[in-house]
N, C-alpha and C. Protein backbone atom coordinates (compact mmCIF):
# COMPACT_ATOMS: atom_id res chain seq x y z
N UNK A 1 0.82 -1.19 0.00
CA UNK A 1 0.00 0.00 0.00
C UNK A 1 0.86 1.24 0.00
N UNK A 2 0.73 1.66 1.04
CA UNK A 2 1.83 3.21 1.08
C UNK A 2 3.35 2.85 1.42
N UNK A 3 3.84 4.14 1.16
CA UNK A 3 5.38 3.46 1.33
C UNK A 3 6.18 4.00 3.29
N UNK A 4 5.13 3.05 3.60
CA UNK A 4 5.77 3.22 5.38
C UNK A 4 6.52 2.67 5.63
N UNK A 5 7.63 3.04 6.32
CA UNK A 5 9.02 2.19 6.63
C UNK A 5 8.97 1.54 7.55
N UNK A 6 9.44 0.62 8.30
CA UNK A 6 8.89 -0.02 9.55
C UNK A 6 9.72 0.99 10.71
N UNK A 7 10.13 2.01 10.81
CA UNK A 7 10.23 2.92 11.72
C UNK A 7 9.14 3.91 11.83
N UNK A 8 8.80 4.29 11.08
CA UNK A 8 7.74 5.03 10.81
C UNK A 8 6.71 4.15 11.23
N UNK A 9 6.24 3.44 10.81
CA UNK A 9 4.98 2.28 11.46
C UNK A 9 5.29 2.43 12.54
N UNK A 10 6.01 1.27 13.44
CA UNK A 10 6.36 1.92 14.87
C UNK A 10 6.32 3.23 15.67
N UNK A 11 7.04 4.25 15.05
CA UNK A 11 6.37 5.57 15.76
C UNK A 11 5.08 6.01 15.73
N UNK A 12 4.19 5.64 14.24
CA UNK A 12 2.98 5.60 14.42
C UNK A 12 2.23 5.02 15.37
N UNK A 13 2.79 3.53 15.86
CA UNK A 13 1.50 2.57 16.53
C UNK A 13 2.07 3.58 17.78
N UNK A 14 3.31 4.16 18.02
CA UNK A 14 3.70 4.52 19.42
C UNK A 14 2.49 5.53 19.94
N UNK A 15 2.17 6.35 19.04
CA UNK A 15 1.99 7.77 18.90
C UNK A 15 0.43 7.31 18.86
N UNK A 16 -0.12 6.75 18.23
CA UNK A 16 -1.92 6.43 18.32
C UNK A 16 -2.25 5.41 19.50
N UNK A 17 -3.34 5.68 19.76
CA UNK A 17 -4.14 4.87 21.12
C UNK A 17 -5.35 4.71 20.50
N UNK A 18 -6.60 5.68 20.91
CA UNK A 18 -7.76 5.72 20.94
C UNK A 18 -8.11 6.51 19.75
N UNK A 19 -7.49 7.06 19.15
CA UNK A 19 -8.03 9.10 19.12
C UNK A 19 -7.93 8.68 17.72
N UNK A 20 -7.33 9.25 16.64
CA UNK A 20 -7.33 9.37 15.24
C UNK A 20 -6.87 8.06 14.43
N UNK A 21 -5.64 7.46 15.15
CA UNK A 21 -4.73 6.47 14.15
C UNK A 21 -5.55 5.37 14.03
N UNK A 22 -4.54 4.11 13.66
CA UNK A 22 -5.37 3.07 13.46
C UNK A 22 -4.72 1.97 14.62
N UNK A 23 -4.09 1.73 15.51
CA UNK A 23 -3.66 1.04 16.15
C UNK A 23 -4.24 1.34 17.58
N UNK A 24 -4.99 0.11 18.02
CA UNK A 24 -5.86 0.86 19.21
C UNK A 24 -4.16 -0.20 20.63
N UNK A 25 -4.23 1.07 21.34
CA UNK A 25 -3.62 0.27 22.94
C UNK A 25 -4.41 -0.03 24.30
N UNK A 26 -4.85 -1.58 24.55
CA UNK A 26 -5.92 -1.84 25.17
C UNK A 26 -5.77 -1.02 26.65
N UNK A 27 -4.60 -1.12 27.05
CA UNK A 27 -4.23 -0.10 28.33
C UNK A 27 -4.77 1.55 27.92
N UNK A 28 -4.97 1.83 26.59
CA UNK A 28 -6.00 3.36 26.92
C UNK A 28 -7.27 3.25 26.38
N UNK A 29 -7.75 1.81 26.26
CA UNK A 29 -9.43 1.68 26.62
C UNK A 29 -9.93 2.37 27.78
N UNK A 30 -10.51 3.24 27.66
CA UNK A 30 -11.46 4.18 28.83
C UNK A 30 -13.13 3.11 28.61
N UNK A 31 -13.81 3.22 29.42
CA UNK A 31 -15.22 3.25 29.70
C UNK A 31 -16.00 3.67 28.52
N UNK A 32 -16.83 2.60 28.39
CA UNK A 32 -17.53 2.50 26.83
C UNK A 32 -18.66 3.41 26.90
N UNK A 33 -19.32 4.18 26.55
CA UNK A 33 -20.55 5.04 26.38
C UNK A 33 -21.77 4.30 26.61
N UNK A 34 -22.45 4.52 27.47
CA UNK A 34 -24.01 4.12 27.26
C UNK A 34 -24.71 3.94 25.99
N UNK A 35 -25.34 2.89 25.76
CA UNK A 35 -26.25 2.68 24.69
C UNK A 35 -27.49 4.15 24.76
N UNK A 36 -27.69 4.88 23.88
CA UNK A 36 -28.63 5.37 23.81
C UNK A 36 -29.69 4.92 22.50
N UNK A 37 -31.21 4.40 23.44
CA UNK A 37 -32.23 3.76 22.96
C UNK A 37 -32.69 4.62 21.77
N UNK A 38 -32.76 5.61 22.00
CA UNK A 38 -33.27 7.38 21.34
C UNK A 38 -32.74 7.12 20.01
N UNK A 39 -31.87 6.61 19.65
CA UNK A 39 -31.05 6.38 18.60
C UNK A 39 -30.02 5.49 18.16
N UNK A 40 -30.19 5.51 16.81
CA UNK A 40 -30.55 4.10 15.86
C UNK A 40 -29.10 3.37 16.58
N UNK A 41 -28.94 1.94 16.55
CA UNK A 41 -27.85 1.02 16.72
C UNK A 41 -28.17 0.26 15.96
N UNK A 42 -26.78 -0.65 16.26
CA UNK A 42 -26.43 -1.79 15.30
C UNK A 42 -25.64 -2.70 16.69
N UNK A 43 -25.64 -4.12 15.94
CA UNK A 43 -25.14 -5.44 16.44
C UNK A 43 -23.59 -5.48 15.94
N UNK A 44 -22.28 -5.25 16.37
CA UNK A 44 -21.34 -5.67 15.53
C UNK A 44 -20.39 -6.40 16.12
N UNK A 45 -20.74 -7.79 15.46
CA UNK A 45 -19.63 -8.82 16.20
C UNK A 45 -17.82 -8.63 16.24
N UNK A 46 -17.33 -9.10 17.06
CA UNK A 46 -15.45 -8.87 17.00
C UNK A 46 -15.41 -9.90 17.39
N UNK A 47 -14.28 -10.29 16.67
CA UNK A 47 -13.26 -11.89 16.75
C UNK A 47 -12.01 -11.36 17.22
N UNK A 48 -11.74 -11.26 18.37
CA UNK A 48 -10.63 -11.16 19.02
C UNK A 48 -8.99 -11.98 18.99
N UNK A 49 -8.20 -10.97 19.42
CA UNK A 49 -6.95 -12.15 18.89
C UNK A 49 -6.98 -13.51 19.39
N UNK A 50 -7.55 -13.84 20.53
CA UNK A 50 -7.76 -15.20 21.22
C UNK A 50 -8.82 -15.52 20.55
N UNK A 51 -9.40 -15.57 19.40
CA UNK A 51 -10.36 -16.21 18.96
C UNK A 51 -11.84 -16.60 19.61
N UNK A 52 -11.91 -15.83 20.78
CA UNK A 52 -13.07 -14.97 21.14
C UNK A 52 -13.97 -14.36 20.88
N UNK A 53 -15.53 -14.79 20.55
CA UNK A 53 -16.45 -13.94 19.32
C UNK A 53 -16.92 -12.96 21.21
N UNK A 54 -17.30 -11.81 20.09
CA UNK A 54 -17.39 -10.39 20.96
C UNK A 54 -18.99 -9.96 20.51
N UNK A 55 -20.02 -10.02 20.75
CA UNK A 55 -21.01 -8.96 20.08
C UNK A 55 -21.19 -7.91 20.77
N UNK A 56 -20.79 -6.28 20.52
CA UNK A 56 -21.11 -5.32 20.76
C UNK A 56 -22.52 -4.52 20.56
N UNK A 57 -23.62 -3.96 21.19
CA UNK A 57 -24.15 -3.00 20.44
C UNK A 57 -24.24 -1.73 20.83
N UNK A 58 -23.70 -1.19 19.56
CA UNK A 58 -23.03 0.59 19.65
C UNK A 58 -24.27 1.08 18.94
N UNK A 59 -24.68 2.52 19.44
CA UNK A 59 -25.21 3.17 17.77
C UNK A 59 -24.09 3.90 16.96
N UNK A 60 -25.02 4.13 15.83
CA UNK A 60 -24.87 4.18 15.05
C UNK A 60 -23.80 5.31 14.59
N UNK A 61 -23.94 6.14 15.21
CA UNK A 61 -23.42 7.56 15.19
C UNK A 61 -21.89 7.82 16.15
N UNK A 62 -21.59 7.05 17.00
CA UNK A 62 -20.58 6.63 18.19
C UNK A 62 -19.56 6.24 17.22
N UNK A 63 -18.66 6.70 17.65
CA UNK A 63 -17.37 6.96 16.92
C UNK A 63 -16.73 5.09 16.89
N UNK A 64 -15.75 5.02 16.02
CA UNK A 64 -15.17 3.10 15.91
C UNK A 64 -14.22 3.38 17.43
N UNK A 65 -13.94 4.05 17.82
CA UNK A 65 -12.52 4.17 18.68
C UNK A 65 -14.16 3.55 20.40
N UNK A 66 -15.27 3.73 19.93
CA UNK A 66 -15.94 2.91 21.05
C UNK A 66 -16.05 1.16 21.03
N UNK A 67 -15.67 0.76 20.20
CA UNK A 67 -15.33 -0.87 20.11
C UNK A 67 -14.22 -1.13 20.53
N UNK A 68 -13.02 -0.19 20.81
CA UNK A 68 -12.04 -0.39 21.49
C UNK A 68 -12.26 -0.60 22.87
N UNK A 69 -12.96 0.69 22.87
CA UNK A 69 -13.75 0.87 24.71
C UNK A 69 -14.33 -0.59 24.85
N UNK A 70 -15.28 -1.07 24.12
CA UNK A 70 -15.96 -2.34 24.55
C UNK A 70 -15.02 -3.16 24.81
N UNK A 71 -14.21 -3.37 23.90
CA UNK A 71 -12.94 -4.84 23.56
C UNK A 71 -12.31 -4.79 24.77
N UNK A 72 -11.72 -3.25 25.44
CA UNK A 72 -11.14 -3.41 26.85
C UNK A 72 -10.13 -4.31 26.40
N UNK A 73 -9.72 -4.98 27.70
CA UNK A 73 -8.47 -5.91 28.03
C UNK A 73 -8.54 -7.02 27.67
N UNK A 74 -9.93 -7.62 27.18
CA UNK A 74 -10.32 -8.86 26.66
C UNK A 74 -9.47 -9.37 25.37
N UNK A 75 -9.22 -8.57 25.13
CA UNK A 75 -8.09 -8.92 23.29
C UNK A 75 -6.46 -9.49 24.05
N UNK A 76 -6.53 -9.16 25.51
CA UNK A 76 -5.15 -9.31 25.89
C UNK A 76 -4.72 -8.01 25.88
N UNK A 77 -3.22 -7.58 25.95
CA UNK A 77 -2.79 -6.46 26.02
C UNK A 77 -1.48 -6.02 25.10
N UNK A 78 -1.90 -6.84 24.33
CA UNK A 78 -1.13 -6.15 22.98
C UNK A 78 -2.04 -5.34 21.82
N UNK A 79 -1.11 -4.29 21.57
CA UNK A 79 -1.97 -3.41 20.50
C UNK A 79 -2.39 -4.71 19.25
N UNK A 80 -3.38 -3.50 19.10
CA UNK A 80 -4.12 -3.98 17.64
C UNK A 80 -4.65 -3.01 16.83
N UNK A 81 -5.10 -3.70 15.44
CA UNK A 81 -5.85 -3.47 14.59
C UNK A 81 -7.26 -3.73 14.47
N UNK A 82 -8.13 -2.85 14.05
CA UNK A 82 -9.57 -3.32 13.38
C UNK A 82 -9.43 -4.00 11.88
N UNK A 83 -9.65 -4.62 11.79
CA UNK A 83 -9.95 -4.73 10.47
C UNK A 83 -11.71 -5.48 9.87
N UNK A 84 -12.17 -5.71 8.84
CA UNK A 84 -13.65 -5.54 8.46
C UNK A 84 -13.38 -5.87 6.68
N UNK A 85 -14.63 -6.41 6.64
CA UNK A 85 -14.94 -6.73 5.09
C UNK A 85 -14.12 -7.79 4.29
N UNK A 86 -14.64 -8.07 3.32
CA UNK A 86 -13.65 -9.05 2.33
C UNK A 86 -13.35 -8.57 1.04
N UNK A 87 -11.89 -8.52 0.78
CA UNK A 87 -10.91 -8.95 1.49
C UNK A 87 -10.69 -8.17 2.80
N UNK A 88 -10.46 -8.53 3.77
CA UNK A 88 -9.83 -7.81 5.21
C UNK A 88 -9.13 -6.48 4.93
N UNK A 89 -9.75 -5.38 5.43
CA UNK A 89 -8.99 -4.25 5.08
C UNK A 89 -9.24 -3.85 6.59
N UNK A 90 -7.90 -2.80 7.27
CA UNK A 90 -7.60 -2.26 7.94
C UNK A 90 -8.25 -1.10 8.20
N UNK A 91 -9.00 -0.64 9.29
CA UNK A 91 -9.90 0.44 9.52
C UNK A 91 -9.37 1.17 9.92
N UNK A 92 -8.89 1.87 9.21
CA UNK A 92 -7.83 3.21 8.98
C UNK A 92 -8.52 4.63 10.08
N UNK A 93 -9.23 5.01 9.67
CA UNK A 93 -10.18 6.23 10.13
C UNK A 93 -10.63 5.98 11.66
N UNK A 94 -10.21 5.87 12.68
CA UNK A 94 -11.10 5.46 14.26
C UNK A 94 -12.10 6.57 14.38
N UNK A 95 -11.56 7.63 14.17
CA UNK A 95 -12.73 9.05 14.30
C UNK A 95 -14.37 9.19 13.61
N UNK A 96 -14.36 8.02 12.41
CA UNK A 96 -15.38 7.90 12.15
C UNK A 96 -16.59 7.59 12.89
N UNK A 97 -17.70 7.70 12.13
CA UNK A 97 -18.79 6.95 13.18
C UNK A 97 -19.26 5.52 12.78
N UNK A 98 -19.59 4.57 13.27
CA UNK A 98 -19.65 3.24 12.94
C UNK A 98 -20.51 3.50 11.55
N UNK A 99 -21.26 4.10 11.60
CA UNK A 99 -22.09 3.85 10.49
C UNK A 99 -21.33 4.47 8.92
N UNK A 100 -20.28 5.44 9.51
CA UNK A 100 -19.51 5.90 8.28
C UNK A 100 -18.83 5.32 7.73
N UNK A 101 -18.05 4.13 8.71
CA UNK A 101 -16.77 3.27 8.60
C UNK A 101 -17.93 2.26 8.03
N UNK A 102 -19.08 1.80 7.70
CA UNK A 102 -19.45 0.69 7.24
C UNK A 102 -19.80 -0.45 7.88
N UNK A 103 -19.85 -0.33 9.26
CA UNK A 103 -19.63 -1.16 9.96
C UNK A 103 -20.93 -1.39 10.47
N UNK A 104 -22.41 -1.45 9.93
CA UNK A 104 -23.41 -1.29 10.56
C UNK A 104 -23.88 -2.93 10.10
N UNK A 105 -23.79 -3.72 11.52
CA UNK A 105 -24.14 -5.29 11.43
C UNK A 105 -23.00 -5.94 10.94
N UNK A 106 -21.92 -5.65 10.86
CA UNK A 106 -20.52 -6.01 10.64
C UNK A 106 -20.19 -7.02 11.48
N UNK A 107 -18.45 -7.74 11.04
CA UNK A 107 -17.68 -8.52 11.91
C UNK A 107 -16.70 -7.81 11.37
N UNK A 108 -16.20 -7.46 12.58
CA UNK A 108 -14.97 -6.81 12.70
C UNK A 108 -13.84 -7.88 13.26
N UNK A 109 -12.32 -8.41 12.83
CA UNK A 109 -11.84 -8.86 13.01
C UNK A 109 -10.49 -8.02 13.09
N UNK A 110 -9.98 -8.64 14.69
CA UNK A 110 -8.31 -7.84 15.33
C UNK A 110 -7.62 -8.72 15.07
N UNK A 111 -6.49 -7.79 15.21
CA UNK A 111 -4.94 -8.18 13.57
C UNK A 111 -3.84 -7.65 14.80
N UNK A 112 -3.17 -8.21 15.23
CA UNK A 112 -1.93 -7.66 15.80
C UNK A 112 -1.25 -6.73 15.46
N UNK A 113 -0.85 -5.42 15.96
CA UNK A 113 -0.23 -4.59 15.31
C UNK A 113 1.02 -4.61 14.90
């Protein structure tokens, strides 16, 4: 894909957590948001690195960096990746909202970073 060097990757995964990048660190999972009924959700399953099925339900509008919040420490405590769809692509964007990223009734599957 792009031409990232594996130093550059590394300072990236260093440098992202929760917030913009794509490499979530389960140690800055904060507390997942309340479901609000008021508005629309979705079901979206995660297959965790331990091969662990996960069903979350987020709405719709709640940013992807809240499936991190859900996933918590349960993935173990090595960073990861989202990844989604076939072929498996890497969910680049966390700032999105689930429903922007595509992810509405999805399986989302984590990729070691």
């Amino acid at each position: 894909r792009g031409g990232t060097t594996a130093a550059e990757g590394t300072s990236a995964a260093a440098s992202s957590s929760l917030s913009g990048g794509r490499v979530i660190d389960p140690s800055d999972a904060g507390t997942p948001l309340a479901l609000d009924a008021s508005r629309p959700s979705t079901s979206i399953a995660i297959r965790l690195l331990n091969g662990k099925r996960l069903v979350v339900k987020v709405n719709l509008d709640s940013p992807v960096t809240e499936l991190g919040q859900h996933i918590g420490t349960q993935a173990g405590m090595d960073p990861y990746v989202l990844t989604s769809g076939y072929p498996p692509a890497i969910i680049d964007d966390l700032g999105k909202s689930v429903e922007e990223a595509g992810l509405k009734g999805a399986q989302v599957v984590l990729k070691k970073a």
